[in-house]
C-alpha atoms as a PDB file:
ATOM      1  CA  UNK A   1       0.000   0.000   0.000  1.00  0.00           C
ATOM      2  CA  UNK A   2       1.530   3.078  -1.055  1.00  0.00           C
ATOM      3  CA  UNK A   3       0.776   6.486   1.161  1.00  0.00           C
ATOM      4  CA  UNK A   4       2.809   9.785   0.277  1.00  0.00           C
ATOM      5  CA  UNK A   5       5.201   8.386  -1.669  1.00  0.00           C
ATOM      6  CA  UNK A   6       5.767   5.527   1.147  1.00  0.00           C
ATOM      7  CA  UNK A   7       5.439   2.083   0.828  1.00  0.00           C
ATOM      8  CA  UNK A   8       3.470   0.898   3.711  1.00  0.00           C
ATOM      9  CA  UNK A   9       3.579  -2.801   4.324  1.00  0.00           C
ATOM     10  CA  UNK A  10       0.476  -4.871   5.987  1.00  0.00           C
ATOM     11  CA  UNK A  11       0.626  -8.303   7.103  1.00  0.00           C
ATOM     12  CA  UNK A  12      -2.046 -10.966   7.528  1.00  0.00           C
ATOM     13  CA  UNK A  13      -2.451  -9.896  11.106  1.00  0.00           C
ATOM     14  CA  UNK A  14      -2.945  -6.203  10.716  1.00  0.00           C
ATOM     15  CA  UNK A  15      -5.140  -6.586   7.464  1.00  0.00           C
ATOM     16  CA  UNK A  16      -7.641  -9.129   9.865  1.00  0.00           C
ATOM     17  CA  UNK A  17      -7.563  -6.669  12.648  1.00  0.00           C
ATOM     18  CA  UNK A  18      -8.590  -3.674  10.154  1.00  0.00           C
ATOM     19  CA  UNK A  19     -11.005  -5.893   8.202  1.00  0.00           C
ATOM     20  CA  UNK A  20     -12.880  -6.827  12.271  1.00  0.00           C
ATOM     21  CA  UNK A  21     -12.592  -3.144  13.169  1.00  0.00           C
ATOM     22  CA  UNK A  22     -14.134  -1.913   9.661  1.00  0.00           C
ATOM     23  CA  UNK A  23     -17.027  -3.951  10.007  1.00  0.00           C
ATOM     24  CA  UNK A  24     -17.259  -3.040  13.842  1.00  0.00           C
ATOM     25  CA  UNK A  25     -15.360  -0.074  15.443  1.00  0.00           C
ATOM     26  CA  UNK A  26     -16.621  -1.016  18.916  1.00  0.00           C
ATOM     27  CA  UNK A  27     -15.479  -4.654  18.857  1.00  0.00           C
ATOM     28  CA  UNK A  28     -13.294  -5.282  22.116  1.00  0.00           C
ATOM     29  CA  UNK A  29      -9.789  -5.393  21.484  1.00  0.00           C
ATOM     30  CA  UNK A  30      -9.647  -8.435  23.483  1.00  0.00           C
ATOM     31  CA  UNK A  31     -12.197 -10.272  21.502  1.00  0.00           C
ATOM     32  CA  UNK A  32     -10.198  -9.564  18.052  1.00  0.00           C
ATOM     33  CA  UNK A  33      -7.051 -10.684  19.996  1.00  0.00           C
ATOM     34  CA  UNK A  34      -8.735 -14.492  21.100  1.00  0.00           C
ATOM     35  CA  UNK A  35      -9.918 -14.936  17.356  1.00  0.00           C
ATOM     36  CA  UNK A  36      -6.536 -14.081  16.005  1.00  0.00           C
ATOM     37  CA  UNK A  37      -3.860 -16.014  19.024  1.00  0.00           C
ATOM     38  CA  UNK A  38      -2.417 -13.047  19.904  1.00  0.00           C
ATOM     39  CA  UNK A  39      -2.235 -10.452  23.146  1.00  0.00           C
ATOM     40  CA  UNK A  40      -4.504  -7.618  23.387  1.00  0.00           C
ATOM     41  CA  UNK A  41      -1.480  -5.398  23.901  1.00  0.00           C
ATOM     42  CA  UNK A  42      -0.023  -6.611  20.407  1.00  0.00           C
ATOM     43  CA  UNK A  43      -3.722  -5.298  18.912  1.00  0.00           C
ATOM     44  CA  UNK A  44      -2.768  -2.251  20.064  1.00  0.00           C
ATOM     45  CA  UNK A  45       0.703  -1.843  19.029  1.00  0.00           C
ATOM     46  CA  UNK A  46      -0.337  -2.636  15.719  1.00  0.00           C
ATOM     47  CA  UNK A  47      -2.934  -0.351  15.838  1.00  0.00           C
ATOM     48  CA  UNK A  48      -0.508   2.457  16.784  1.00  0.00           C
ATOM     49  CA  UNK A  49       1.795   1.631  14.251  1.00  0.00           C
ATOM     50  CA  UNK A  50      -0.975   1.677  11.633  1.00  0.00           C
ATOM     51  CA  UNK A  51      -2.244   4.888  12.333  1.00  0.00           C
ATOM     52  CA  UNK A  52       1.186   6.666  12.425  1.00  0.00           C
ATOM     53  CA  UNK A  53       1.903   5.366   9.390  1.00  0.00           C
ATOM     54  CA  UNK A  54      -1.657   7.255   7.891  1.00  0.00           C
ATOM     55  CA  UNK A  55      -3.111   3.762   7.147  1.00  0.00           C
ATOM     56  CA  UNK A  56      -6.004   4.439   9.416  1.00  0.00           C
ATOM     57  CA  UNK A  57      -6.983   7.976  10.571  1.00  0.00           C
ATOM     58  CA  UNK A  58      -9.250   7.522  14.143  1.00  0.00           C
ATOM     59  CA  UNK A  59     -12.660   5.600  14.390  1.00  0.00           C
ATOM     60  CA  UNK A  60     -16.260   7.456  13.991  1.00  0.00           C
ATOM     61  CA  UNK A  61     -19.751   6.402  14.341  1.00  0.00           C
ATOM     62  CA  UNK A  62     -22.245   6.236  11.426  1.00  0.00           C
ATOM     63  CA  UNK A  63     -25.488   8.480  11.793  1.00  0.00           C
ATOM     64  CA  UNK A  64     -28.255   7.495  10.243  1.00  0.00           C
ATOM     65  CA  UNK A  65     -29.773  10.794   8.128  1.00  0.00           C
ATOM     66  CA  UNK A  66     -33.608   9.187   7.256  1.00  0.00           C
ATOM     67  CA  UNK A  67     -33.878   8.725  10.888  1.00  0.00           C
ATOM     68  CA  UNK A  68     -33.144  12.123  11.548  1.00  0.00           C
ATOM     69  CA  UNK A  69     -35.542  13.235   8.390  1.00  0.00           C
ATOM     70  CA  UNK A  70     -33.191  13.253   5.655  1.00  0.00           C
ATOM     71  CA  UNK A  71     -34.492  11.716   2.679  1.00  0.00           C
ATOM     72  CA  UNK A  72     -33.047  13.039  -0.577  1.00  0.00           C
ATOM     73  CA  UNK A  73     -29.142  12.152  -1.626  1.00  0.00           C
ATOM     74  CA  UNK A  74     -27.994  14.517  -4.360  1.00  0.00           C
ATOM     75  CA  UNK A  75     -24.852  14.768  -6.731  1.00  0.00           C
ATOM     76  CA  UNK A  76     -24.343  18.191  -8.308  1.00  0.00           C
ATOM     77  CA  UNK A  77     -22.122  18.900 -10.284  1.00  0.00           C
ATOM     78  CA  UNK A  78     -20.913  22.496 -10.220  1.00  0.00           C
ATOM     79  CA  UNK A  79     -19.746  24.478 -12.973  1.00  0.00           C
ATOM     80  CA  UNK A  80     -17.264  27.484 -12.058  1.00  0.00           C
ATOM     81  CA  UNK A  81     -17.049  30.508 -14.602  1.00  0.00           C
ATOM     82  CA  UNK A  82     -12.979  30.473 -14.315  1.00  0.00           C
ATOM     83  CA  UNK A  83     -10.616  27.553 -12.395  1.00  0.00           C
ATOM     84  CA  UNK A  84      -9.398  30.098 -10.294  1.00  0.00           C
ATOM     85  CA  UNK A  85     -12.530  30.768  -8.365  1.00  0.00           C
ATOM     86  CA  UNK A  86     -12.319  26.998  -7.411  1.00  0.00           C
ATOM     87  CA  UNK A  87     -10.964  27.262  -3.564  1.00  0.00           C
ATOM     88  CA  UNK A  88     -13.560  30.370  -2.499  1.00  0.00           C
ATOM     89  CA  UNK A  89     -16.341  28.281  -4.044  1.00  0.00           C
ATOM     90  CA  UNK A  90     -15.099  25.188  -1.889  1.00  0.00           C
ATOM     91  CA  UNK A  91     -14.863  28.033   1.204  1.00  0.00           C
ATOM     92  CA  UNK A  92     -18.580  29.257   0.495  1.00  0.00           C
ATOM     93  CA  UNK A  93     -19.675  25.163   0.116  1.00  0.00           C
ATOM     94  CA  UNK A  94     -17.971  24.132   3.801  1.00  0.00           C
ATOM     95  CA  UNK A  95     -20.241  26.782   5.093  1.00  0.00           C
ATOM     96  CA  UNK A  96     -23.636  24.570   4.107  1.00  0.00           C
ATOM     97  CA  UNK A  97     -24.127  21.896   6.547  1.00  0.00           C
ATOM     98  CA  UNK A  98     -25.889  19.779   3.930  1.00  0.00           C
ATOM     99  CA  UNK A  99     -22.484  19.513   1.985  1.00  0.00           C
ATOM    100  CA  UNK A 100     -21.079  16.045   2.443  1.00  0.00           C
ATOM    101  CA  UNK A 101     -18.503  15.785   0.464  1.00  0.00           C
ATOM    102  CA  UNK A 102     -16.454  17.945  -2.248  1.00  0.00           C
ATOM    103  CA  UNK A 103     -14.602  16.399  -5.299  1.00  0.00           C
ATOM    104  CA  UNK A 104     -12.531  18.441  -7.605  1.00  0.00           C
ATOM    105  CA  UNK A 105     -12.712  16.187 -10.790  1.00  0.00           C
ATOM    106  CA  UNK A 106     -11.444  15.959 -14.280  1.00  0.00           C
ATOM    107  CA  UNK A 107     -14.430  16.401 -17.145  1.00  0.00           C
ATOM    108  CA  UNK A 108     -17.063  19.172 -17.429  1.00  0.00           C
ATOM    109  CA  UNK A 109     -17.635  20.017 -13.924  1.00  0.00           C
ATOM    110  CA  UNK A 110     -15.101  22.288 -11.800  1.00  0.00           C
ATOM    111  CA  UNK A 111     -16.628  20.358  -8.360  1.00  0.00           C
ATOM    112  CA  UNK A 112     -18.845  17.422  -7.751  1.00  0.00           C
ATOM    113  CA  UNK A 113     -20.319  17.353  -4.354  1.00  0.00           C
ATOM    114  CA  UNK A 114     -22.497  14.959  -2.630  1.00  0.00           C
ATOM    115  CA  UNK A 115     -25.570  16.984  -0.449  1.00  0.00           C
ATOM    116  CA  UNK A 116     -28.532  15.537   1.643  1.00  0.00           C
ATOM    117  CA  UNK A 117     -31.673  17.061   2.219  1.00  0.00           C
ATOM    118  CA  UNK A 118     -34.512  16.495   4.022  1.00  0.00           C
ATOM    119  CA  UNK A 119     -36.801  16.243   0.400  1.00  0.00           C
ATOM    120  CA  UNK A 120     -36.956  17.437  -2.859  1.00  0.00           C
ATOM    121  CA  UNK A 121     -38.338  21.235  -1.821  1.00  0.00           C
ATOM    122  CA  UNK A 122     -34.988  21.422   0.664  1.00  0.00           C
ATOM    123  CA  UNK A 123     -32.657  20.314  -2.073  1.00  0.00           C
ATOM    124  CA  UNK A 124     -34.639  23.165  -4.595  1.00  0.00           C
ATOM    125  CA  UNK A 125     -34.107  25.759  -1.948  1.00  0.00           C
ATOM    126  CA  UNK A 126     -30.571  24.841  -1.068  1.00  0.00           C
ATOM    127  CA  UNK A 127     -29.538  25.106  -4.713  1.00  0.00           C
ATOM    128  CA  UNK A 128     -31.402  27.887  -5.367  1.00  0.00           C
ATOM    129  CA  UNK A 129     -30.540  30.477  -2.472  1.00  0.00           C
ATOM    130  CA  UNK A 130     -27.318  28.832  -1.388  1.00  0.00           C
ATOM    131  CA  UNK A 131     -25.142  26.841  -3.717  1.00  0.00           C
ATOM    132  CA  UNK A 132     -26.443  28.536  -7.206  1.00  0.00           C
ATOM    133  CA  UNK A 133     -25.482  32.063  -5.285  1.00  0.00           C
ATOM    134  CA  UNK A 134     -21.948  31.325  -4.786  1.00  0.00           C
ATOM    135  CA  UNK A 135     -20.049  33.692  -6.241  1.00  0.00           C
ATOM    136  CA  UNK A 136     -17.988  32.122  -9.855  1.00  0.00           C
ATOM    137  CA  UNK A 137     -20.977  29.418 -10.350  1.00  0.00           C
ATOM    138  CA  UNK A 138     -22.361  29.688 -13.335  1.00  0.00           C
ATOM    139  CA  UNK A 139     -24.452  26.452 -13.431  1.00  0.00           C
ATOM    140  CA  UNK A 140     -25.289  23.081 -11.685  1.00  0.00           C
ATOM    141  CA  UNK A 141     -26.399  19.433 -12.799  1.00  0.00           C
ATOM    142  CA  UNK A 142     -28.307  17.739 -10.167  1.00  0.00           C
ATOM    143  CA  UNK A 143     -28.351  13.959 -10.329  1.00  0.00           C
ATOM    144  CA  UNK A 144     -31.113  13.021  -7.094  1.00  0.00           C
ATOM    145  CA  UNK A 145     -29.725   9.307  -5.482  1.00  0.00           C
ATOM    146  CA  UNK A 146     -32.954   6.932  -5.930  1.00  0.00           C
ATOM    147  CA  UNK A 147     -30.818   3.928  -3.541  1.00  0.00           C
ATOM    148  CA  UNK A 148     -27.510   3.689  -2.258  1.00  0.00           C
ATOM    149  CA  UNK A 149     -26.735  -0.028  -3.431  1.00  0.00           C
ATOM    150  CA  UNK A 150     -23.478  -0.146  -2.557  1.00  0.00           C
ATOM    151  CA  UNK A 151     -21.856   1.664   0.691  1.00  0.00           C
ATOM    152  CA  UNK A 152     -18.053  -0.074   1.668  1.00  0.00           C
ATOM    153  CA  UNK A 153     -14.357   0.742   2.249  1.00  0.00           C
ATOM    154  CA  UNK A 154     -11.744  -0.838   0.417  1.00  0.00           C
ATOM    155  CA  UNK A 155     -11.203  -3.957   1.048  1.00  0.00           C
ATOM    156  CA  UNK A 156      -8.117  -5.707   2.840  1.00  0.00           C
END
């Protein structure tokens, strides 16, 4: 595995320790340790070592956003009137809560992002009085997520 320019080497034991801790973050150290024959205190030092090394970065919990009203995924694709308006219009996007993610991407788009709203009226609104108003966009393309069919991490 290759991180800044380093090459990062994994074993058996530290890819079965990610691959338990990616499915479940709170799964006892000691539990991982019985299944794989080794201490608890050996989970940890690999842990360590993996996340100075950048292989993992910390451990978060998942919210769920339909349970907390959020229906409607979106990708928009945002078009910039000049490339050098790209890192205020990323600026003015961290500023909307909705804004999940940002992707500055090759093709016809200056930024993709990925939104959620609570419906279709709060994903009109938010691209009409928020994102459309940035300063430098000149237009969006809104794709609206119907399912989610996939959701993982790499695999190890």
């Amino acid at each position: 595995m290759k991180i800044n320019s380093l090459l990062i080497e994994i074993d058996g034991i530290d890819k079965e320790i990610l691959r338990d801790l990616m499915d479940d973050a709170r799964k006892p150290i000691l539990q991982i340790a019985n299944k794989i024959g080794i201490s608890g205190a050996a989970i940890h030092q690999r842990l360590k070592k993996l996340e100075q090394s950048g292989v993992i970065s910390g451990s978060k919990f998942t919210v769920n956003p339909k349970v907390l009203g959020y229906t409607t995924m979106a990708f928009i694709g945002v078009y910039l009137d000049k490339a050098s308006r790209n890192s205020e219009a990323v600026k003015d996007l961290k500023k909307i809560p909705e804004v999940l993610e940002c992707h500055y991407t090759t093709g016809n788009w200056s930024v993709l992002i990925k939104i959620i709203c609570r419906d279709n009226e709060h994903l009109m609104q938010l691209l009409n009085t928020k994102i459309q108003a940035i300063e430098g966009v000149s237009r969006t393309e809104t794709f609206i997520s119907l399912d989610q069919q996939i959701d993982r991490q790499i695999q190890l």
